[in-house]
Each structure stands twice: as C-alpha cells, then as structure tokens.
N, C-alpha and C. Protein backbone atom coordinates (compact mmCIF):
# COMPACT_ATOMS: atom_id res chain seq x y z
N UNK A 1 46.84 -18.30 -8.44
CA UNK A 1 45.48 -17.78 -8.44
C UNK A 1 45.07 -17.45 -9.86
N UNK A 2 43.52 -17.21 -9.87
CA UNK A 2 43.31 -17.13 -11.68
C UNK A 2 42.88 -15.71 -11.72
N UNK A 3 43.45 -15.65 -13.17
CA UNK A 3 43.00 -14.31 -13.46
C UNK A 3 41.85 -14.00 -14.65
N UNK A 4 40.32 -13.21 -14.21
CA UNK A 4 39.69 -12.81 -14.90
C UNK A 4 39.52 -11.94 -15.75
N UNK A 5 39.10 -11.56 -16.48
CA UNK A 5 38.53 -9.94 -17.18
C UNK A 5 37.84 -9.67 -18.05
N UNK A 6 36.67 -9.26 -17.89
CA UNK A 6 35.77 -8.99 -18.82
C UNK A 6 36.00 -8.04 -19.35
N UNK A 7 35.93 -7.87 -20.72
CA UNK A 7 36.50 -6.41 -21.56
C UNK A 7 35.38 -6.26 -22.65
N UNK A 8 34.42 -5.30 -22.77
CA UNK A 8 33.42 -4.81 -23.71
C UNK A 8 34.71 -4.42 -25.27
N UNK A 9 34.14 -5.05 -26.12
CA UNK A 9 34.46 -4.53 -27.69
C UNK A 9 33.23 -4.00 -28.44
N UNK A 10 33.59 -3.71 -29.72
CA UNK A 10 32.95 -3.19 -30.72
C UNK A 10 31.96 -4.37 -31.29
N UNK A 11 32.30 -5.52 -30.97
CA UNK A 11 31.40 -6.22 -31.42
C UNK A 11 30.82 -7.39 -30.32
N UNK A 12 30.67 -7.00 -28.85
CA UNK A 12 30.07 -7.67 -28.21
C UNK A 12 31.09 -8.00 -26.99
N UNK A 13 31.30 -8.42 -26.20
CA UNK A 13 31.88 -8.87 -24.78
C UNK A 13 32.41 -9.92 -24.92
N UNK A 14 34.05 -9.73 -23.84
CA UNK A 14 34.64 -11.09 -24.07
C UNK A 14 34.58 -11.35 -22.70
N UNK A 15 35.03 -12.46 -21.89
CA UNK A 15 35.47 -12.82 -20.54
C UNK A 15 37.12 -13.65 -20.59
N UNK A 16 37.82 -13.49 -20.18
CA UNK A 16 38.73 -13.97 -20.47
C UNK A 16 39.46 -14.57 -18.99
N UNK A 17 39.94 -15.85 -18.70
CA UNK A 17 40.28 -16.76 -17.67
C UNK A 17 41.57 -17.44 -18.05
N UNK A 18 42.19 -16.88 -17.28
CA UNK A 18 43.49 -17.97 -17.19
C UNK A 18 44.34 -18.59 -15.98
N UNK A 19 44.81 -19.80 -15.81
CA UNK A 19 45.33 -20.09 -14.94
C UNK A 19 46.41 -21.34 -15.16
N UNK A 20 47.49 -20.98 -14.34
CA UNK A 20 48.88 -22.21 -14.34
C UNK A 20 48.26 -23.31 -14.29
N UNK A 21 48.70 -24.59 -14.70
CA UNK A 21 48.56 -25.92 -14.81
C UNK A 21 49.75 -26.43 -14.30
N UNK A 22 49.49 -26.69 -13.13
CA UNK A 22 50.76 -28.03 -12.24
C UNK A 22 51.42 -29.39 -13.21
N UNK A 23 52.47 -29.28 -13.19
CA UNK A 23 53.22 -30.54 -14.21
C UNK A 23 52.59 -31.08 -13.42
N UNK A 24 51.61 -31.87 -13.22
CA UNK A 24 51.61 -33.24 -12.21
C UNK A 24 50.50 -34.35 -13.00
N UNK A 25 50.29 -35.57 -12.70
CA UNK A 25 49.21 -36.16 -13.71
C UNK A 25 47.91 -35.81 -12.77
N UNK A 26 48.58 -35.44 -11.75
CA UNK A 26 46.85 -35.06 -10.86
C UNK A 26 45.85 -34.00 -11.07
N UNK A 27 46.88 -33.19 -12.20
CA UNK A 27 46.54 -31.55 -12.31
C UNK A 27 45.22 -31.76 -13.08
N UNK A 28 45.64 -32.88 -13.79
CA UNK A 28 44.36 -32.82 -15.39
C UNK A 28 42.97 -32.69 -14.33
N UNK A 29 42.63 -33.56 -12.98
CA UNK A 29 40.84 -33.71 -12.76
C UNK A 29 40.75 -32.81 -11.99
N UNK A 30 42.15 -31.80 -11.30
CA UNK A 30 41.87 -30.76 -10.46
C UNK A 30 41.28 -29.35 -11.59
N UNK A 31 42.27 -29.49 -13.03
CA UNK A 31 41.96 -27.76 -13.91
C UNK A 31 40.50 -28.47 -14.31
N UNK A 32 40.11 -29.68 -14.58
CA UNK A 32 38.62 -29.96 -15.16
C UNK A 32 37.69 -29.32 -14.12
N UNK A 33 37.68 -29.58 -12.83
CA UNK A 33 37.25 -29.28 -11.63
C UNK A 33 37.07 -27.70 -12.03
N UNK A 34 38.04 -27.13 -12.15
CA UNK A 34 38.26 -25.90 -11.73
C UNK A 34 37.46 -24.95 -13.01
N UNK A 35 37.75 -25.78 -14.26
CA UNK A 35 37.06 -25.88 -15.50
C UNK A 35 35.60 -25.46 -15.26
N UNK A 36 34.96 -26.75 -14.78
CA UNK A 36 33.42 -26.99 -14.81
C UNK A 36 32.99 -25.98 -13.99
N UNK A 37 33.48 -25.38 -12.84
CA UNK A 37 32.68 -24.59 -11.79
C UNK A 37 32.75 -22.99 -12.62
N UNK A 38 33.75 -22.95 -13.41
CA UNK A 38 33.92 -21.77 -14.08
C UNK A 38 33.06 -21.62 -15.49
N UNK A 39 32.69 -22.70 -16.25
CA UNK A 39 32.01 -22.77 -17.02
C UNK A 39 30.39 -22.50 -16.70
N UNK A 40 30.22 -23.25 -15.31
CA UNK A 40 28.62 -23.37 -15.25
C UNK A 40 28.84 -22.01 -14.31
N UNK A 41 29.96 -20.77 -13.98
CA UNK A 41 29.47 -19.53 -13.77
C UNK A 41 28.77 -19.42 -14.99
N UNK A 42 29.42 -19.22 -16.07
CA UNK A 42 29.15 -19.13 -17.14
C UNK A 42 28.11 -18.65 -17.96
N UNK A 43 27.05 -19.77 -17.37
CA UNK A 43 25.95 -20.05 -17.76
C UNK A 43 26.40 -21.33 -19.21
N UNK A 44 26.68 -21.82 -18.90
CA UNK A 44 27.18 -22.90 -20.37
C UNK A 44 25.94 -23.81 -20.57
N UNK A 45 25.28 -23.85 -20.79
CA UNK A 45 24.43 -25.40 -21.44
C UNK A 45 25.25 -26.97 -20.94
N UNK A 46 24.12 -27.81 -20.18
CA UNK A 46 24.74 -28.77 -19.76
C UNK A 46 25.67 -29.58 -20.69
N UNK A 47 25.31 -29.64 -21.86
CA UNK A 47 25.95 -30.38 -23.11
C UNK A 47 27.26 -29.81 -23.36
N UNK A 48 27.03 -28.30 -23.93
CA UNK A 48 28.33 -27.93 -24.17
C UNK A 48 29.10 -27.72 -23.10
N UNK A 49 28.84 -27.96 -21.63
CA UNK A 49 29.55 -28.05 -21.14
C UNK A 49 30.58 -29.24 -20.82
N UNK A 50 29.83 -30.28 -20.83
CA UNK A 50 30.53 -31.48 -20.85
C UNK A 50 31.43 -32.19 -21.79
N UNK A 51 30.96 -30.88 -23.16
CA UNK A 51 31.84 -31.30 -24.45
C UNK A 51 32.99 -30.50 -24.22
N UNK A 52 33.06 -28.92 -23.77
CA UNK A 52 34.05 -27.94 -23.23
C UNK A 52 34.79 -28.97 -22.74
N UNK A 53 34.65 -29.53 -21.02
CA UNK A 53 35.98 -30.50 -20.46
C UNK A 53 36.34 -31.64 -20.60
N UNK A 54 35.62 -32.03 -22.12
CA UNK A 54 36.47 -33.15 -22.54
C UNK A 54 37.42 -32.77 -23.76
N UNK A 55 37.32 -31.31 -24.08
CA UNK A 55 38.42 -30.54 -24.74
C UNK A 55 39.23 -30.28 -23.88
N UNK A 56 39.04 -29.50 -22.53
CA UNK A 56 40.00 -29.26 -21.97
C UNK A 56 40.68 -29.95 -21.15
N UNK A 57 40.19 -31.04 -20.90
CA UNK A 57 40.96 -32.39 -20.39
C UNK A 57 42.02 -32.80 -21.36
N UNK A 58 41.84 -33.19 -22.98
CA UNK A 58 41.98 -33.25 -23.73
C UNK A 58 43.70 -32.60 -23.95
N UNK A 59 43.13 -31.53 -23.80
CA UNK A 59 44.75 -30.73 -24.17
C UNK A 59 45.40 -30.48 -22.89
N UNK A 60 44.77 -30.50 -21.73
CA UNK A 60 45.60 -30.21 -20.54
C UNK A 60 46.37 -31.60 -20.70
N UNK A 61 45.67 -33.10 -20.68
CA UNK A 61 46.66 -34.20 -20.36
C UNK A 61 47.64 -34.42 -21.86
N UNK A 62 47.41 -33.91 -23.29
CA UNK A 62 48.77 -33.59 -23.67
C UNK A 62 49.79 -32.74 -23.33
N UNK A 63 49.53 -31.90 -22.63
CA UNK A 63 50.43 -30.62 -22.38
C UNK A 63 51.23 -31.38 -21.02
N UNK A 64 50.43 -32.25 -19.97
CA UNK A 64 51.28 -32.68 -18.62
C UNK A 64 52.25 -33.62 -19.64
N UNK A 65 51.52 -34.42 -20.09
CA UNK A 65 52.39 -35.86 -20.58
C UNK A 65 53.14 -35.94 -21.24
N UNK A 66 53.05 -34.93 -22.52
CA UNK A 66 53.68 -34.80 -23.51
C UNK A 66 54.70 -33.39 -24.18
N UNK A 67 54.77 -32.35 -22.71
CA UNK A 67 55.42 -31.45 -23.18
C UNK A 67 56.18 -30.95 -21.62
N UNK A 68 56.94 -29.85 -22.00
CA UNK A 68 57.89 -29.61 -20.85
C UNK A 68 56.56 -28.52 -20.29
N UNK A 69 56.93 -27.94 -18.78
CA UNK A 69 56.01 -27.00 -18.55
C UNK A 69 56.60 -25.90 -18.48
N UNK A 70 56.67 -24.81 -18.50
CA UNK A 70 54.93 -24.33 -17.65
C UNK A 70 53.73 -24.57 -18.60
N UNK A 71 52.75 -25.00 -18.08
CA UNK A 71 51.29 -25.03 -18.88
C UNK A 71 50.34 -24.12 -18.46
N UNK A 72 49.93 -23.25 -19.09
CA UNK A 72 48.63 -22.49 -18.68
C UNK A 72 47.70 -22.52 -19.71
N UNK A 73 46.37 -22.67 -18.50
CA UNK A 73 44.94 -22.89 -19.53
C UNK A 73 44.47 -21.59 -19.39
N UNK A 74 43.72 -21.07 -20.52
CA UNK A 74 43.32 -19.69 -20.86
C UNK A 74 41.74 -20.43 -21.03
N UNK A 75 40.67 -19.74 -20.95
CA UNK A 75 39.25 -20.19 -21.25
C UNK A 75 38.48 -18.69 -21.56
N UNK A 76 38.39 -18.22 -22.94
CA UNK A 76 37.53 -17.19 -23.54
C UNK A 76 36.29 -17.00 -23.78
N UNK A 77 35.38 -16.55 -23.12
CA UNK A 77 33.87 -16.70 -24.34
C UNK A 77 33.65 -15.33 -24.37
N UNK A 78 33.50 -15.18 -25.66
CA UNK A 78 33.31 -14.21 -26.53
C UNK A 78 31.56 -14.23 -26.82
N UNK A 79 31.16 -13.09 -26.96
CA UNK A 79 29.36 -13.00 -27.54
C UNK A 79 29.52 -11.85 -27.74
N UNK A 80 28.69 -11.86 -28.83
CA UNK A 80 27.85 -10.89 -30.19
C UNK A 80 26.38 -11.07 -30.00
N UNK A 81 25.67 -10.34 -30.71
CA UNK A 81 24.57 -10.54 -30.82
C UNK A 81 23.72 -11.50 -31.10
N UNK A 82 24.76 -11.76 -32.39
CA UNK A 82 24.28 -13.38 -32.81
C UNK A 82 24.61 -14.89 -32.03
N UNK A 83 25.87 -15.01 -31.32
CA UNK A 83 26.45 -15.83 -30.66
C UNK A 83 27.32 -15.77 -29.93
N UNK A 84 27.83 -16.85 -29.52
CA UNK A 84 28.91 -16.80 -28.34
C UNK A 84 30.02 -18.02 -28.74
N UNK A 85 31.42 -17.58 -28.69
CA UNK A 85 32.13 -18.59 -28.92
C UNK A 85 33.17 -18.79 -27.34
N UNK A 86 33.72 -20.31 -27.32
CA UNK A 86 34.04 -20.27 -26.43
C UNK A 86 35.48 -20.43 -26.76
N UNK A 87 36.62 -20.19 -26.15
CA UNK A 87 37.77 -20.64 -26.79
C UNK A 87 38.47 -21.04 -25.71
N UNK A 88 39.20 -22.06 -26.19
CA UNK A 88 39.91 -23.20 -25.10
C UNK A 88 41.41 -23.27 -25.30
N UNK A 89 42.46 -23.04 -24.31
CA UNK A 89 43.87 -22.92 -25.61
C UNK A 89 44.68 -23.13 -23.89
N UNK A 90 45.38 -24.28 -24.42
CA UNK A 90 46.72 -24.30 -23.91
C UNK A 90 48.12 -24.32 -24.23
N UNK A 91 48.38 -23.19 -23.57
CA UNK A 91 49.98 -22.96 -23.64
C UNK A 91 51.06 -24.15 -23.20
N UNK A 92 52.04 -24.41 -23.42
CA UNK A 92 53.10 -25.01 -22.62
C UNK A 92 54.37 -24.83 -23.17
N UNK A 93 55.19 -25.69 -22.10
CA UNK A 93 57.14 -25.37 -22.94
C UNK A 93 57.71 -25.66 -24.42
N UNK A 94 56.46 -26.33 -24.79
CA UNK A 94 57.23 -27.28 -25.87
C UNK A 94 57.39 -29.01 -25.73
N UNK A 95 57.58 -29.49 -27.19
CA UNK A 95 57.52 -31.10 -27.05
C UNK A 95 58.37 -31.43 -25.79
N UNK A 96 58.20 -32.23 -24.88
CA UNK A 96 59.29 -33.00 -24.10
C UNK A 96 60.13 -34.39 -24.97
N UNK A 97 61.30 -34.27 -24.84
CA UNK A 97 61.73 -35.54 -24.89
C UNK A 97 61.22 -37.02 -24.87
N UNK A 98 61.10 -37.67 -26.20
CA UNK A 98 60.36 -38.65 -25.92
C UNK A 98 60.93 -40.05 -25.12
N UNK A 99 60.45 -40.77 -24.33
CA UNK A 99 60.90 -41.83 -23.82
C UNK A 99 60.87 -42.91 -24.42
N UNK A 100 61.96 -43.23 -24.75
CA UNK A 100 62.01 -45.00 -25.39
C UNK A 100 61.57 -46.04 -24.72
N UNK A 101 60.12 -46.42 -25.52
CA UNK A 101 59.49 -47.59 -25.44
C UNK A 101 58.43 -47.08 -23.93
N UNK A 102 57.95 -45.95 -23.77
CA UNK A 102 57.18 -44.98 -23.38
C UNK A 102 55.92 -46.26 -24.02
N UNK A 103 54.69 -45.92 -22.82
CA UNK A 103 53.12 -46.48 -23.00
C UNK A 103 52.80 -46.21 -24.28
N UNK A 104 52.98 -44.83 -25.16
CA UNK A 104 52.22 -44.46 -25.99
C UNK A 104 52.85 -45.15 -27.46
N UNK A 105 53.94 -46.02 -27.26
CA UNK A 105 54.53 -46.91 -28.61
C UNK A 105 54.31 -48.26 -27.99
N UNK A 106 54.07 -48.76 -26.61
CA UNK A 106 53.99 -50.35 -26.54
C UNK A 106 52.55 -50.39 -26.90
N UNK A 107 51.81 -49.34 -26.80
CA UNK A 107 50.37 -49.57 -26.72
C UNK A 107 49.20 -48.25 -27.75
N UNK A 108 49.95 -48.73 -28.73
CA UNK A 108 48.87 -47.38 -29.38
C UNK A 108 47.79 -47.68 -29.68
N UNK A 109 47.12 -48.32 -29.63
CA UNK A 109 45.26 -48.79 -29.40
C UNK A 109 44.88 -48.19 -28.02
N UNK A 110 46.07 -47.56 -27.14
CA UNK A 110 45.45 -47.10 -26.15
C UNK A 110 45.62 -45.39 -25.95
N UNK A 111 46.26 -45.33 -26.58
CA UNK A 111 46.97 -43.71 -26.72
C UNK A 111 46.87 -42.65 -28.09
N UNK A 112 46.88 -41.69 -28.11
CA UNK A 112 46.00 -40.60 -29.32
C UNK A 112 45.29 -40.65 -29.86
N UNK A 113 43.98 -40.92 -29.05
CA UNK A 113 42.81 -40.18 -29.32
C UNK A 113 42.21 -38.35 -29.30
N UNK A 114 43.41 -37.78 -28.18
CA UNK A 114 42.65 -36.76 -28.48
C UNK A 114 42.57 -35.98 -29.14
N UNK A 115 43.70 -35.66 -30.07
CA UNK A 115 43.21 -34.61 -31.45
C UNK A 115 42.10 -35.19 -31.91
N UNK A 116 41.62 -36.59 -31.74
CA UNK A 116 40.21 -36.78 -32.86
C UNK A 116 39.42 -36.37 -31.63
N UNK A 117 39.12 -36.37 -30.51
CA UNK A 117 37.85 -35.93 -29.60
C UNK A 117 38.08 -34.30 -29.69
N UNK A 118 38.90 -33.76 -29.51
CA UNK A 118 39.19 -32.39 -30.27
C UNK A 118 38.42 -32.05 -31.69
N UNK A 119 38.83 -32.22 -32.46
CA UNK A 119 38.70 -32.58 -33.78
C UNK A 119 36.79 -32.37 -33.91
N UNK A 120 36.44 -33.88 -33.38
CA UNK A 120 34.90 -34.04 -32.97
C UNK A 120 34.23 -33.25 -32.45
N UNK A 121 34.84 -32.61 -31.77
CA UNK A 121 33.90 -31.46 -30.81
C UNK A 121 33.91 -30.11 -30.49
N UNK A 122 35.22 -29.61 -31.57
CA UNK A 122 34.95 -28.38 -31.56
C UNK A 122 34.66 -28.07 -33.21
N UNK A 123 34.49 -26.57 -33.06
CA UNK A 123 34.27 -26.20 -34.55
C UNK A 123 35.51 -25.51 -35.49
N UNK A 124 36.43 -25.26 -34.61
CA UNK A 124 38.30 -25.11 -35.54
C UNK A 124 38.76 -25.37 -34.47
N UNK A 125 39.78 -25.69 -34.71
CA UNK A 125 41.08 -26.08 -33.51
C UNK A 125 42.68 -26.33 -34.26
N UNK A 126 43.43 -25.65 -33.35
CA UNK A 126 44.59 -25.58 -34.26
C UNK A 126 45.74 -25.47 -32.96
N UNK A 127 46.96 -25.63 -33.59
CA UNK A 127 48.26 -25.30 -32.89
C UNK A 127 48.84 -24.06 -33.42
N UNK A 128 49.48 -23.43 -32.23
CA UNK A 128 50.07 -21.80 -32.73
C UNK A 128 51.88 -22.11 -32.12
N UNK A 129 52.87 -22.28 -32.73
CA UNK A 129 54.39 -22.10 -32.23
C UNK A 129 54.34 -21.06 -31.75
N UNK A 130 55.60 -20.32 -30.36
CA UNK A 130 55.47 -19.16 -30.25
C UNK A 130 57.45 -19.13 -30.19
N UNK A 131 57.60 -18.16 -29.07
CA UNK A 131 59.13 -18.33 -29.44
C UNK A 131 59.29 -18.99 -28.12
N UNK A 132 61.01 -19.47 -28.18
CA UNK A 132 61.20 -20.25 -27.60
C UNK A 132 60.96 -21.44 -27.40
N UNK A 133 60.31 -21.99 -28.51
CA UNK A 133 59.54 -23.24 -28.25
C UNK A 133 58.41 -23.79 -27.68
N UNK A 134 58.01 -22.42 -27.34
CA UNK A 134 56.49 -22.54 -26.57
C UNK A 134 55.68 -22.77 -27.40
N UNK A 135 54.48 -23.46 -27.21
CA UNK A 135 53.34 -24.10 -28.14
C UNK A 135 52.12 -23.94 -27.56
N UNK A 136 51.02 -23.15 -28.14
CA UNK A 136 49.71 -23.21 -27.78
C UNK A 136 48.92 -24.28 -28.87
N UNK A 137 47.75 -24.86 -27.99
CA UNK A 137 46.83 -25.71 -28.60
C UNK A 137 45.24 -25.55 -28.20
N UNK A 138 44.87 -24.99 -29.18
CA UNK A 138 43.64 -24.35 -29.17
C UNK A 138 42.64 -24.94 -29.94
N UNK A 139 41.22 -25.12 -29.17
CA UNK A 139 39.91 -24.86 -29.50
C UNK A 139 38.98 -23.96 -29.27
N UNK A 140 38.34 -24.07 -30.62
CA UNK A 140 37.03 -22.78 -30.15
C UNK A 140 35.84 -23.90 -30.37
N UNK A 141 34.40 -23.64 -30.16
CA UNK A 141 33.07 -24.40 -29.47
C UNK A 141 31.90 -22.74 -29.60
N UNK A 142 31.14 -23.21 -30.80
CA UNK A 142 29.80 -22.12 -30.57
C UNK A 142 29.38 -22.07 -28.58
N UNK A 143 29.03 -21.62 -28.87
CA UNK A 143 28.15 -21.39 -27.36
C UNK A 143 26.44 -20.25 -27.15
N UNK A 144 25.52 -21.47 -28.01
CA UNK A 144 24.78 -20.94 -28.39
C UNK A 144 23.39 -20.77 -27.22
C-alpha cells in the first residue's frame, strides 16, 4: 500500500508519496498507472504530466531490468510561493549482474536512451549511492 504525507515547512508545503515496485517487467505500466492517477490528484498540467511518466517510466524500467530489488518509487512536490518542484527518485538494490550477450550489447541502437529522456526533461537529475549498495536515481521537474 502507498504511503502519503503532507508536511507544511518554513518555506511552503511538501506532499510526499511512496510506494514498492514489483521486480516484474509488468510493474513498469502498472507504477505509470499508479503514477498518472496520483499526479493528476495533483493537479499537474497535462504536459508536465506526461513528461513526469516518461521520467518515471524511465527509471522504474532501469531499476526492474537493470538492478537487484527491492525498488521503491518516492514522488515529491514541493511549493513555495514562487513554484513548485516535483521530485521523482528511485531507490533499488544495486547494479544486478550483467548477462552475457544480454539485448542491451546485441542491440545498442535499441537500448539507453533513458538517461538522455531523463536528461531532456528534467531540470537536475542525479544518482545518490547509499549503503549497502543501494542506489537512488533521481529527478526533479519545475511544476509551474
């Protein structure tokens, strides 16, 4: 189940959302799903919304494909007076083991694009190590 919480600061209101991500390849169009209905609570703008879950598609299907789990997606928006940022960040186990001769080396004209649609569509985005080998991968997105 997901967990909410809105928490008032000193400089404006955050909302904060998080929820497990199923190792499965099915998980990626179920958390988008789950994504979009939570965004357009939101109130998100049709645009930035559609740019939001192609970030969070983005890092959810590196995190199934490319890392051990558990994966959890966190989804922040933050507002001030002046604006609203949204922040997008997934956790997971760490790199998985790569497979020899794996889709993403017979065919790389078809595989890593998404740090550049990342990249493209938000306004910073970065990776954080934690311990154990756990790895978050995060974007933030005005939300004006």
């Amino acid at each position: 189940m997901a967990d909410q919480l809105t928490i008032p600061w000193t400089g404006g209101t955050y909302v904060d959302h998080h929820f497990p991500v199923p190792h499965l390849h099915e998980a990626v169009a179920t958390v988008r799903r789950r994504a979009h209905a939570l965004l357009a609570d939101w109130g998100l703008a049709a645009d930035t919304l559609e740019d939001a879950l192609l970030v969070v598609s983005e890092l959810i299907t590196n995190a199934v494909l490319h890392a051990l789990p558990p994966a959890v997606l966190r989804l922040r928006w933050s507002e001030t007076e002046e604006c609203g940022t949204l922040h997008i960040a997934v956790t997971d186990g760490g790199p998985a083991p790569r497979d020899p001769g794996s889709a993403e080396e017979t065919e790389p004209d078809e595989h890593g694009r998404g740090l550049c649609i990342v990249t493209a569509l938000s306004a910073r985005h970065g990776t954080h190590p934690g311990h154990g080998g756990v790895v978050t991968r995060w974007a933030e997105m005005p939300v004006g």
